[in-house]
Protein backbone atom coordinates (compact mmCIF):
# COMPACT_ATOMS: atom_id res chain seq x y z
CA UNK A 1 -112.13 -105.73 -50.33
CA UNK A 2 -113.15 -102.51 -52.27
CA UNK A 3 -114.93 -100.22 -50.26
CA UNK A 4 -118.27 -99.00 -51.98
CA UNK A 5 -121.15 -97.58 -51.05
CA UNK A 6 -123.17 -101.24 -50.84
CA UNK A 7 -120.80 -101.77 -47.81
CA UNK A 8 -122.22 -101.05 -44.67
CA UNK A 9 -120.59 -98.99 -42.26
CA UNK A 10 -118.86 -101.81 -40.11
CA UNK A 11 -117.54 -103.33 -43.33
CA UNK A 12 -115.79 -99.90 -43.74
CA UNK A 13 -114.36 -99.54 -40.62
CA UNK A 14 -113.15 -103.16 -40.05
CA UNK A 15 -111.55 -102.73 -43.93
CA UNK A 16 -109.86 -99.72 -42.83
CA UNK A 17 -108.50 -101.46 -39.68
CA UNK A 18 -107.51 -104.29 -41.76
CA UNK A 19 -105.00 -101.80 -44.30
CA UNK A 20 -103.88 -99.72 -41.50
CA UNK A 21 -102.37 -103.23 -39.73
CA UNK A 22 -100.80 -103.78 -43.39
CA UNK A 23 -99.60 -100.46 -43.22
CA UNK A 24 -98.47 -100.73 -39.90
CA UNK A 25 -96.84 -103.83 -40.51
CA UNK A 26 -95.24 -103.17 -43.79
CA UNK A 27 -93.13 -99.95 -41.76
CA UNK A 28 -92.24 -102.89 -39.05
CA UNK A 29 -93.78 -101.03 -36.32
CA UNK A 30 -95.50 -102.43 -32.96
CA UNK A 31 -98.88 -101.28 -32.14
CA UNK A 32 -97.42 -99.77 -29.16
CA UNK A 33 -94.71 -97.88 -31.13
CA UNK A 34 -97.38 -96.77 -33.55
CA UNK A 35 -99.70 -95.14 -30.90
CA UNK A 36 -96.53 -93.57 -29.18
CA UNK A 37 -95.95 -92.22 -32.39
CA UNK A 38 -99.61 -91.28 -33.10
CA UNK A 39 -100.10 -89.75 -29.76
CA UNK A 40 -103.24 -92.42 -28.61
CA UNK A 41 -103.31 -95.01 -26.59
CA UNK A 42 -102.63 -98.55 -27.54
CA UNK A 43 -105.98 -99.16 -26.58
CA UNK A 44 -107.03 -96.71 -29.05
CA UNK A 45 -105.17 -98.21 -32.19
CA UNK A 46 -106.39 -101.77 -31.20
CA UNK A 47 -109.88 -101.14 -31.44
CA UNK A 48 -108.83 -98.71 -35.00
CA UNK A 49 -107.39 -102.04 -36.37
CA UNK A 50 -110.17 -104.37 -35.24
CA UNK A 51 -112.75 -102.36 -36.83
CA UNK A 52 -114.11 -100.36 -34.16
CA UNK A 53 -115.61 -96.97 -33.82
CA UNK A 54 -112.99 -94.34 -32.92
CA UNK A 55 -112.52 -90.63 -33.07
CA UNK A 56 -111.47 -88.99 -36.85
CA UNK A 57 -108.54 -86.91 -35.08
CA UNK A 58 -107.11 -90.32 -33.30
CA UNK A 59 -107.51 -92.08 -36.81
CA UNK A 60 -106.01 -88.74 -38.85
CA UNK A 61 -103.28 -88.96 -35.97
CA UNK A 62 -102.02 -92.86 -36.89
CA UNK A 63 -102.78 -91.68 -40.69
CA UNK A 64 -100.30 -88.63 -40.18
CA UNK A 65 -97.86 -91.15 -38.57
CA UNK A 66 -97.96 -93.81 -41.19
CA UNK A 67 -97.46 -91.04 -44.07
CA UNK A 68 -100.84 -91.21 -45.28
CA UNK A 69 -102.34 -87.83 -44.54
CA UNK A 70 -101.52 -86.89 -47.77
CA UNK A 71 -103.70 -89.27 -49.76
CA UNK A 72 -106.93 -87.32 -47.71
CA UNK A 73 -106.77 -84.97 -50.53
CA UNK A 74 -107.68 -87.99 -53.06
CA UNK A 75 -110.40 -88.76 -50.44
CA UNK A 76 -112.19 -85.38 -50.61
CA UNK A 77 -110.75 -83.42 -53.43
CA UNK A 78 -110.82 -79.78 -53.03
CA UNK A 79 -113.20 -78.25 -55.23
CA UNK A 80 -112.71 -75.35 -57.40
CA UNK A 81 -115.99 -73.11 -58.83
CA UNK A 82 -116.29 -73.10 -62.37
CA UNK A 83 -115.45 -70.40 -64.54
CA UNK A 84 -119.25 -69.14 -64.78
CA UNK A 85 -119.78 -69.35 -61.04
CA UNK A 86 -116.78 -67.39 -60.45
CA UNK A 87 -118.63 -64.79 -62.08
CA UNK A 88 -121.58 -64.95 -60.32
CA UNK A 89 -119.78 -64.91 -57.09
CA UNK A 90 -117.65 -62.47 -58.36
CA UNK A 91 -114.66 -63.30 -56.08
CA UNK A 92 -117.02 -64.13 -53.07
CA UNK A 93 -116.81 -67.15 -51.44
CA UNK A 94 -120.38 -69.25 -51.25
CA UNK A 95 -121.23 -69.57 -47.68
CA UNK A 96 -124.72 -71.31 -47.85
CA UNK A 97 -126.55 -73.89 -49.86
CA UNK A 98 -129.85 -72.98 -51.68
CA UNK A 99 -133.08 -74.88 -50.96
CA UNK A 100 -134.88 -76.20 -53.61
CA UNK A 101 -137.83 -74.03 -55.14
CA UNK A 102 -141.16 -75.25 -55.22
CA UNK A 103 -142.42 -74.15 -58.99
CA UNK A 104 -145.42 -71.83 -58.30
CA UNK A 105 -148.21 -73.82 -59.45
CA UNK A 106 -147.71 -75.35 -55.92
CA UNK A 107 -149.53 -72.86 -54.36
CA UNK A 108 -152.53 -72.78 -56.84
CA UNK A 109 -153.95 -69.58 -58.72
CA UNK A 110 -153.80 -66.34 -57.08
CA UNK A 111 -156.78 -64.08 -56.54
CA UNK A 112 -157.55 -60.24 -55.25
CA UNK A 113 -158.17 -60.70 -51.00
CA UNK A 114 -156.44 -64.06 -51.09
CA UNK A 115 -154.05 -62.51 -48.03
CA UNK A 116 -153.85 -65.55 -45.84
């Protein structure tokens, strides 16, 4: 199954599970030689590989020990300013996200004692 964004959460997880047992299986390991590896608890990896909710470290942990950590970076590429917002952050890195503007004809005209 390709995982999209019309698939609901569960479909994700249990699709995950699903290739980390073909993973798992394709290296000829044991779900209890995987989670040694991994550093869970076979417990842990079961419920991974039935499609169950689990913590990101325990599933980066299996990931790391199945050699797929580094296909994370394909996941959430790292992204690079372009070359006009290096200039406005002139070497600075951007530490908060704008909110959007509301044009001024929001807040209707402006008069003289209008202070409130």
């Amino acid at each position: 199954m390709k995982i999209s964004k019309q698939v609901v959460d569960a479909g994700v997880l249990t699709e995950l599970g699903q290739r980390i047992v073909h993973v798992r299986l394709q290296q000829n390991l044991t779900q209890i030689g995987l989670a040694e590896q991994a550093g869970i608890s076979k417990r842990t990896l079961e419920r991974m590989e039935a499609g169950g909710s689990v913590q990101l470290s325990s599933f980066i942990r299996v990931c790391r020990a199945l050699d797929l950590l580094e296909r994370f970076d394909a996941l959430i590429p790292e992204v690079a300013p372009g070359p006009m917002a290096q200039l406005k952050l002139r070497g600075k890195a951007r530490k908060r996200a704008s909110s959007a503007k509301q044009p001024a004809a929001a807040y209707g005209p402006w008069t003289w004692g209008d202070d409130t």
